[in-house]
N, C-alpha and C. Protein backbone atom coordinates (compact mmCIF):
# COMPACT_ATOMS: atom_id res chain seq x y z
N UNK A 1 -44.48 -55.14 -28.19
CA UNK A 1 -44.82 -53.75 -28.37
C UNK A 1 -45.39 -53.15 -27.08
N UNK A 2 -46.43 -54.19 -26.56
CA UNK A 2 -46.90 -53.67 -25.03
C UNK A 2 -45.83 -53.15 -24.36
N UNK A 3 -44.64 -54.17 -23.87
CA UNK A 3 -43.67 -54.05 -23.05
C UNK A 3 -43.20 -52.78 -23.40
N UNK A 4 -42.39 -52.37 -24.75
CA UNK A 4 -42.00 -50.97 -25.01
C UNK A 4 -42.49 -49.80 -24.30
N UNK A 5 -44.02 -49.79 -25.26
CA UNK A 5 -44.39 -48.87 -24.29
C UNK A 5 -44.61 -48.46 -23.09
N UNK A 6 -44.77 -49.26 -22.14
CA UNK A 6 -44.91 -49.84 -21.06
C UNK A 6 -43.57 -49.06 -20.03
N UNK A 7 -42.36 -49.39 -20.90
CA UNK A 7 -41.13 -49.51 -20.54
C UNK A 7 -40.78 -47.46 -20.70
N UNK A 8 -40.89 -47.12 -21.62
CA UNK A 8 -41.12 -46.01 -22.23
C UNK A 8 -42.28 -44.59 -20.91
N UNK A 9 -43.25 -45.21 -21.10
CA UNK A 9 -44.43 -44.73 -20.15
C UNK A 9 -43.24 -44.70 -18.36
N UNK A 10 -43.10 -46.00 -18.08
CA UNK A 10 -42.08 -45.85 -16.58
C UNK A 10 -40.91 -44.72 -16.70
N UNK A 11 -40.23 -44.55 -18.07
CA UNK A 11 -39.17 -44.12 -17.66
C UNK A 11 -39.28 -42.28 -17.78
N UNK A 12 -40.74 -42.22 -18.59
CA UNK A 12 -41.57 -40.61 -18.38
C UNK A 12 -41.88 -40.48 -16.88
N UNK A 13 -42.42 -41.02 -16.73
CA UNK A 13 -43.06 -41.26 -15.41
C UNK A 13 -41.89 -40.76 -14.35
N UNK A 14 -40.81 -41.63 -14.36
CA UNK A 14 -39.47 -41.82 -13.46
C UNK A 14 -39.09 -40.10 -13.54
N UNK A 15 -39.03 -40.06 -14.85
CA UNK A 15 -38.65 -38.64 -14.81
C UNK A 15 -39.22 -37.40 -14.28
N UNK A 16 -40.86 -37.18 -14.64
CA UNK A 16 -41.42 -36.60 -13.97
C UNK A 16 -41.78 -36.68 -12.70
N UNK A 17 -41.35 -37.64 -11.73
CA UNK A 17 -41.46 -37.41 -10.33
C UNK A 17 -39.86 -36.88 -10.31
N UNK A 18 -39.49 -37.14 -10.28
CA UNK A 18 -37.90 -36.93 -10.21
C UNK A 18 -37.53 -35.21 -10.13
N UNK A 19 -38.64 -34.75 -11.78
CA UNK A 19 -38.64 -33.21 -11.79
C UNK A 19 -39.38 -32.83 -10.97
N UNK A 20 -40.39 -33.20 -10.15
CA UNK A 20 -40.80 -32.96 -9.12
C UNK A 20 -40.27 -32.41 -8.11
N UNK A 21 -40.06 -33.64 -7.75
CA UNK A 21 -39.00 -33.17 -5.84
C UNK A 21 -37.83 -32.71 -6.10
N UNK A 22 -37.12 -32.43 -7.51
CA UNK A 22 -35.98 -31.28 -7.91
C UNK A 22 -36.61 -30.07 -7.96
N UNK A 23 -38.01 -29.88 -7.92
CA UNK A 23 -38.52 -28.47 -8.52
C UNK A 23 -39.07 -27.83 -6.24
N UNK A 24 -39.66 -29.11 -6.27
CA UNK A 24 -40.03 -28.46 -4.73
C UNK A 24 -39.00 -28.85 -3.76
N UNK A 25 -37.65 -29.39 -3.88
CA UNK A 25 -36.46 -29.12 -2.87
C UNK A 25 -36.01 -27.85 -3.25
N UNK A 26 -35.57 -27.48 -4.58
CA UNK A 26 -35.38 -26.18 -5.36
C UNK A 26 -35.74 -24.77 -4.60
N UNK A 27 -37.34 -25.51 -4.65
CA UNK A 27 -38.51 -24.23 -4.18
C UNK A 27 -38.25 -23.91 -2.54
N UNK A 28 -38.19 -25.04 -2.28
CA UNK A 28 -37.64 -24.77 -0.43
C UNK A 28 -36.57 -24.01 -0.15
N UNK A 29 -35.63 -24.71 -1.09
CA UNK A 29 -34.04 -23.88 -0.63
C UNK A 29 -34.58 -22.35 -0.94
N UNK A 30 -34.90 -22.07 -1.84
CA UNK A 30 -34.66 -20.62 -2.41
C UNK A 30 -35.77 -19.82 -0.78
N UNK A 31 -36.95 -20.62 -0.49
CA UNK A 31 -37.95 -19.74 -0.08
C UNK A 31 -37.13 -19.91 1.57
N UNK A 32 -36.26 -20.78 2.25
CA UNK A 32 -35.54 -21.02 3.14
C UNK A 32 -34.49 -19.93 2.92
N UNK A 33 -33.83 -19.91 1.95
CA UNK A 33 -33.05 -18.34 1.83
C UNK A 33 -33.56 -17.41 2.02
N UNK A 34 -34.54 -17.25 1.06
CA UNK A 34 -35.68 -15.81 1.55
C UNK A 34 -36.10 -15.63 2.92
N UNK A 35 -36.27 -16.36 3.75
CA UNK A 35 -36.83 -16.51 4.80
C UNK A 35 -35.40 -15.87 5.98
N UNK A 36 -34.39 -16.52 6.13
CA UNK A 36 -33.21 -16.43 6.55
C UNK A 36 -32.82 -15.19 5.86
N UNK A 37 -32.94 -14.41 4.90
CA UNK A 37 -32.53 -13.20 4.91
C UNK A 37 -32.74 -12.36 5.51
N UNK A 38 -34.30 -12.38 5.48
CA UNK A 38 -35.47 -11.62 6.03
C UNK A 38 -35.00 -11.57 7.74
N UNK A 39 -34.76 -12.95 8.37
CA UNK A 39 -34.42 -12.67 9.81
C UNK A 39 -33.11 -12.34 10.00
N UNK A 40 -32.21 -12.39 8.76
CA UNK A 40 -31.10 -11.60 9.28
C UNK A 40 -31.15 -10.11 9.21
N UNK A 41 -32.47 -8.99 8.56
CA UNK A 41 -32.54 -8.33 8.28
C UNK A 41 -32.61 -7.42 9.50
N UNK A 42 -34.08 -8.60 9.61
CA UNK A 42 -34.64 -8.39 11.41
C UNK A 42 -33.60 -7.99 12.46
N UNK A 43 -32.80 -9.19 12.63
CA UNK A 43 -31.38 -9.13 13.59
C UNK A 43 -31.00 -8.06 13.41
N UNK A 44 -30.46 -7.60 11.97
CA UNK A 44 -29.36 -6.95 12.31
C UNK A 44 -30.62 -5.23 12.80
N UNK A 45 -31.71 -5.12 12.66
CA UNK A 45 -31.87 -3.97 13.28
C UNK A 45 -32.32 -4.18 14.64
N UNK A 46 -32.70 -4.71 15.37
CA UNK A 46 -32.80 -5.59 16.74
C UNK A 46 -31.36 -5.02 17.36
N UNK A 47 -30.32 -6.22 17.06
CA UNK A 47 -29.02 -5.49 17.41
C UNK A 47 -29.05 -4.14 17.34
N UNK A 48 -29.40 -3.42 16.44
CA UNK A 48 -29.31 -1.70 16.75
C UNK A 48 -29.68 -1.37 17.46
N UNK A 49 -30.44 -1.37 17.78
CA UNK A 49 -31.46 -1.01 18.64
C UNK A 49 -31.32 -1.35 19.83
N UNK A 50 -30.51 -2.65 20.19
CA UNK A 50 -30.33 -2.78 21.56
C UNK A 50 -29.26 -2.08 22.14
N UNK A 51 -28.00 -1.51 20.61
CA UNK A 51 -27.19 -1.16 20.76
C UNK A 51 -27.10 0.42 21.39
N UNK A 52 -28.07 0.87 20.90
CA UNK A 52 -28.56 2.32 21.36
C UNK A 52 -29.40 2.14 23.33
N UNK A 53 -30.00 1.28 22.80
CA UNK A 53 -30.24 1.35 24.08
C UNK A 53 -29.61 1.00 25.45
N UNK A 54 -28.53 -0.09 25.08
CA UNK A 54 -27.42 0.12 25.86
C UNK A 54 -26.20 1.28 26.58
N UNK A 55 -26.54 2.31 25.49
CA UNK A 55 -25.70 3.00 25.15
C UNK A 55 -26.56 4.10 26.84
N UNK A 56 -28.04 4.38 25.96
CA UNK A 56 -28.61 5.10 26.95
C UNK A 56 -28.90 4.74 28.37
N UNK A 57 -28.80 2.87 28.59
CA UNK A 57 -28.66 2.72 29.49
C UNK A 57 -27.71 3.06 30.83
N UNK A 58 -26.53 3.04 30.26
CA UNK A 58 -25.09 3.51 30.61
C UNK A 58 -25.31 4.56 30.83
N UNK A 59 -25.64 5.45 29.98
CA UNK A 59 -25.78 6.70 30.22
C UNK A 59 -26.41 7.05 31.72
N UNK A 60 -27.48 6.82 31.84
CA UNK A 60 -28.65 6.69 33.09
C UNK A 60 -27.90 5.91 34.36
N UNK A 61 -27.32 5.32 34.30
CA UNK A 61 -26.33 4.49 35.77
C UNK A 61 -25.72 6.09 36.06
N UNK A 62 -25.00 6.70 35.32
CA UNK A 62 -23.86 7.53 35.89
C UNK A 62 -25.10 8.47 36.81
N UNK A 63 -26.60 8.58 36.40
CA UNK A 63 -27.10 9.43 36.76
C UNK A 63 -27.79 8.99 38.08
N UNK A 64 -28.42 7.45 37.69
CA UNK A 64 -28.43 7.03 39.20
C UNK A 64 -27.85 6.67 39.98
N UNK A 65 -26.81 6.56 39.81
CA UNK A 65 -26.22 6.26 41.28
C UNK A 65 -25.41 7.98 41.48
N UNK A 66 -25.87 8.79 41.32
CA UNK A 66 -25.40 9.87 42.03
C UNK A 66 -26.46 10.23 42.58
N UNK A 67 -27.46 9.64 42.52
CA UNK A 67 -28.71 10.41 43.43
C UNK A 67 -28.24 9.46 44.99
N UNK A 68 -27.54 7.99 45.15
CA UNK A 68 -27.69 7.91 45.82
C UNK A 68 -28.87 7.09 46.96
N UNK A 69 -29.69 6.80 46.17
CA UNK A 69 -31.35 6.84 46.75
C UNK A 69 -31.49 4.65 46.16
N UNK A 70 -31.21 4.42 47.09
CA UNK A 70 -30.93 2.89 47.05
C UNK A 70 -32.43 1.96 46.54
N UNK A 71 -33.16 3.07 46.54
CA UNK A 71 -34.58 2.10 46.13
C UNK A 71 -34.58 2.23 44.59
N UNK A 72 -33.51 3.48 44.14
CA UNK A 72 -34.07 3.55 42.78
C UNK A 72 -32.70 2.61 42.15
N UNK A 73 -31.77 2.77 43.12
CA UNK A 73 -30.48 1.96 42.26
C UNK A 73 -30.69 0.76 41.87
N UNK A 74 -31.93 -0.16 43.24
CA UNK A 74 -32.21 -1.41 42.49
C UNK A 74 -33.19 -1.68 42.05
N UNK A 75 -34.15 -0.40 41.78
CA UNK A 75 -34.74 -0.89 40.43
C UNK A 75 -34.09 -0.31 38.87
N UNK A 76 -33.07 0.01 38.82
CA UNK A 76 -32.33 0.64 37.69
C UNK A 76 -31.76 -0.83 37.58
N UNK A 77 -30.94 -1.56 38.82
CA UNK A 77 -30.51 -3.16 38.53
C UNK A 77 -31.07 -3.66 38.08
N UNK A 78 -32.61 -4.03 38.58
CA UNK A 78 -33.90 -5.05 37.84
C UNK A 78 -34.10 -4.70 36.64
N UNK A 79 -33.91 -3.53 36.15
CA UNK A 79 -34.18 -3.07 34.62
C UNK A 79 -33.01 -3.06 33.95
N UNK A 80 -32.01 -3.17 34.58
CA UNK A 80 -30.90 -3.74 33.65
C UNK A 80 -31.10 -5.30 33.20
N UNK A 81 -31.27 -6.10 34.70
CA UNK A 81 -31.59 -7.50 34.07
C UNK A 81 -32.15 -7.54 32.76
N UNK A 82 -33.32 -6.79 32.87
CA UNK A 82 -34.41 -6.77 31.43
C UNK A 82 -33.75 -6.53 30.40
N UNK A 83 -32.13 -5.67 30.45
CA UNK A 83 -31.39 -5.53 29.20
C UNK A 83 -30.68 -6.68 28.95
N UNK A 84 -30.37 -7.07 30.05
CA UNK A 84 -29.40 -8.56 29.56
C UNK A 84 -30.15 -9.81 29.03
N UNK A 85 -31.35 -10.02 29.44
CA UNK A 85 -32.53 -10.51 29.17
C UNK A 85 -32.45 -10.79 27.68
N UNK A 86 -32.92 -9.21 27.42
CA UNK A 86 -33.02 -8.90 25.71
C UNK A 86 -31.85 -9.36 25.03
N UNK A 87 -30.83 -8.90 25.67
CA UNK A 87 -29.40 -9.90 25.21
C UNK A 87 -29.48 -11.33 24.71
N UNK A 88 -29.85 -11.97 25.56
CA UNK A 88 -29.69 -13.00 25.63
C UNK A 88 -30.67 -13.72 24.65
N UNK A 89 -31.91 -12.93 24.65
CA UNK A 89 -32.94 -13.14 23.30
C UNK A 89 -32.12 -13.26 21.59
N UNK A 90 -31.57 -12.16 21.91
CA UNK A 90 -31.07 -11.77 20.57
C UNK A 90 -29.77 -13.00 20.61
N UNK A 91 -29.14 -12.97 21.30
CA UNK A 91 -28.16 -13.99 21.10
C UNK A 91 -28.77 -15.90 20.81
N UNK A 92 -30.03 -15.77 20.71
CA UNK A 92 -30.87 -17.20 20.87
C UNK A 92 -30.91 -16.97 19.71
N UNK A 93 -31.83 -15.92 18.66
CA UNK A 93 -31.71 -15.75 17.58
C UNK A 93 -30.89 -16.24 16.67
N UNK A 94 -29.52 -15.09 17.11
CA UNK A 94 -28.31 -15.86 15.81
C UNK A 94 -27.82 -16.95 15.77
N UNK A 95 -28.22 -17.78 17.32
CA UNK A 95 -28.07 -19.00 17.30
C UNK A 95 -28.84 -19.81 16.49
N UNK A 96 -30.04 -19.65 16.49
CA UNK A 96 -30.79 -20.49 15.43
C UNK A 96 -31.03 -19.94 13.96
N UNK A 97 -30.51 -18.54 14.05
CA UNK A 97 -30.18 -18.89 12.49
C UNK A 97 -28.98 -19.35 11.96
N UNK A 98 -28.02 -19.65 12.86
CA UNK A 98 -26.49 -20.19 12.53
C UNK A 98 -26.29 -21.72 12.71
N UNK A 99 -27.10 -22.58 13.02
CA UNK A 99 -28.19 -23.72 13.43
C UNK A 99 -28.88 -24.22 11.95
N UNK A 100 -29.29 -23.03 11.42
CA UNK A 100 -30.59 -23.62 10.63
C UNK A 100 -31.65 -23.79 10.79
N UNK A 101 -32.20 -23.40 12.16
CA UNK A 101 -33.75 -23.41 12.70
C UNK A 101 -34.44 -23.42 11.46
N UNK A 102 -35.65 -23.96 11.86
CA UNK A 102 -36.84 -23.54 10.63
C UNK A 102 -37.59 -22.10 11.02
N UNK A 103 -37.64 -21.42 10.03
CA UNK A 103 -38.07 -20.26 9.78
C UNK A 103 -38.74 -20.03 10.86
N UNK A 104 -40.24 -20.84 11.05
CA UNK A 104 -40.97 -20.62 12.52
C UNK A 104 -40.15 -20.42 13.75
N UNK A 105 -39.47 -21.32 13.84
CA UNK A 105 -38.36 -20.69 14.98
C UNK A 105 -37.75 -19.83 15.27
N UNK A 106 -37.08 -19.38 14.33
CA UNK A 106 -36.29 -18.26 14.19
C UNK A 106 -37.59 -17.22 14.12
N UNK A 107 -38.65 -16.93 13.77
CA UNK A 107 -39.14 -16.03 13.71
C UNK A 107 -40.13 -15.91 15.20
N UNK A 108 -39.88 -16.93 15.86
CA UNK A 108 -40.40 -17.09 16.85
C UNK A 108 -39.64 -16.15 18.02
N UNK A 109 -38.31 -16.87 17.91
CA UNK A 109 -37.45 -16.30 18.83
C UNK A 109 -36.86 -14.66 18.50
N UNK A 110 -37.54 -14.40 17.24
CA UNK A 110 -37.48 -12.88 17.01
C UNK A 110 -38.68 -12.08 17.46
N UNK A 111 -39.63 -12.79 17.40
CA UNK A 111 -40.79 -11.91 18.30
C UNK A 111 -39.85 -12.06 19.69
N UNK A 112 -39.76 -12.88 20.39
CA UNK A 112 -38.85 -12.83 21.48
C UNK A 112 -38.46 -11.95 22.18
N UNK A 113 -37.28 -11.61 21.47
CA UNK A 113 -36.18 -10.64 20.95
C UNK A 113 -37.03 -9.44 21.42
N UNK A 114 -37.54 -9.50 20.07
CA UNK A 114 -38.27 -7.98 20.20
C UNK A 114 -39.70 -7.46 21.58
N UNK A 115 -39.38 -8.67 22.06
CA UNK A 115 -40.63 -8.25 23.21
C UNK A 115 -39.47 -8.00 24.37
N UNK A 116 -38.34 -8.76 24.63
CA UNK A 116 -37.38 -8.74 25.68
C UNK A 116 -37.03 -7.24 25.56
N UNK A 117 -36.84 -6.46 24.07
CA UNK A 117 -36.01 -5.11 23.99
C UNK A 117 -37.22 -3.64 24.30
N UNK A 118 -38.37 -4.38 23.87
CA UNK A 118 -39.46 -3.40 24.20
C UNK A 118 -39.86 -3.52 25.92
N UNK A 119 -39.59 -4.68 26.59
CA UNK A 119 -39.79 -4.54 28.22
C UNK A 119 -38.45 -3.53 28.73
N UNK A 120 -37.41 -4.03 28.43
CA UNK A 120 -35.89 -2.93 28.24
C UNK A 120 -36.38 -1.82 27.81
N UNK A 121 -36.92 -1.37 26.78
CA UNK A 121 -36.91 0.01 26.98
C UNK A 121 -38.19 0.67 27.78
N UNK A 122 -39.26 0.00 28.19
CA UNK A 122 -40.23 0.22 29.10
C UNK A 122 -39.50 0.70 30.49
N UNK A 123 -39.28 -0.12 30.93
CA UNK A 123 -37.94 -0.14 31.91
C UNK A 123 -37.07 1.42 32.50
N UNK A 124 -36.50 1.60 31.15
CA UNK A 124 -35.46 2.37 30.44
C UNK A 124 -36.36 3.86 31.19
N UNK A 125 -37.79 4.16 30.36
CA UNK A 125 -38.40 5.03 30.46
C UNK A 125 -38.85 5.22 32.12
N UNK A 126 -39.13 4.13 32.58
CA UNK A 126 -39.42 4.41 34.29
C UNK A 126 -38.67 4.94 34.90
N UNK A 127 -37.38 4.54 34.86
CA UNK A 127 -36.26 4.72 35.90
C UNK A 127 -35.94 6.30 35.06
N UNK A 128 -36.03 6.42 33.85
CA UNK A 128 -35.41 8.35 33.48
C UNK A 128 -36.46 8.78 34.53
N UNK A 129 -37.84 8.25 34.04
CA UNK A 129 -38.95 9.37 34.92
C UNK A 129 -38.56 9.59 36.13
N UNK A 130 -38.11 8.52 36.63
CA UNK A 130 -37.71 9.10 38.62
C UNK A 130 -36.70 9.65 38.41
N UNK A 131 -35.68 9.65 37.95
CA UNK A 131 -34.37 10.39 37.95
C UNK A 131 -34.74 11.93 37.51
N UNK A 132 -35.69 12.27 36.60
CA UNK A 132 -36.23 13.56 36.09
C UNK A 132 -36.85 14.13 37.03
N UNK A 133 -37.76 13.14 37.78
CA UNK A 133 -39.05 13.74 38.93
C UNK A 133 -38.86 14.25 40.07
């Protein structure tokens, strides 16, 4: 009778760890989805945003280099770097969310991102001011 129960008690037991690490692998995947949505959300307005600012960047070349004035053309270059820069942030991104990074990562390399596109548009704003001034 010991043994039964005994036998009985292990195979509760077996089960409830079992529902365990089915309930918190479960819990990971779903909160790992949530997480990965969230930075694709991020991305995809990042990408906008760089997309616009590319746009205005372009814009601003046609204007400096008709001034001509070689000190400002290469700092309009150096502040382009800062756009390709940001590029290249954002492209680290979809890499690690296409990877699987862990969340920290990916949210790491989205602060990143977003600091590379805010020096880009810092940038952005200097070089209009001399072209305006």
């Amino acid at each position: 009778m010991t043994i039964s129960v005994l036998g009985v008690l292990m195979i509760v037991a077996t089960v409830a760890i079992l529902a365990y690490f089915g309930f918190q692998s479960l819990s990971s995947f779903i909160s790992d989805d949530a997480s990965n949505s969230n930075a694709n959300d991020e991305l995809a307005s990042i990408k906008s945003d760089y997309a616009t600012l590319e746009a205005q960047y372009n814009d601003l070349e046609v204007q400096v280099e008709a001034t001509n004035d070689k000190d400002l053309i290469a700092e309009f270059d150096n502040a382009k770097i800062e756009l390709v820069d940001a590029d290249q942030a954002i492209t680290d991104v979809e890499s690690a969310i296409a990877v699987g990074k862990s969340p920290d990562v990916v949210n790491e390399r989205l602060e990143e991102a977003k600091s590379q596109l805010q020096t880009a548009k810092s940038s952005l704003v200097t070089i209009r001011s001399q072209v305006s001034g």
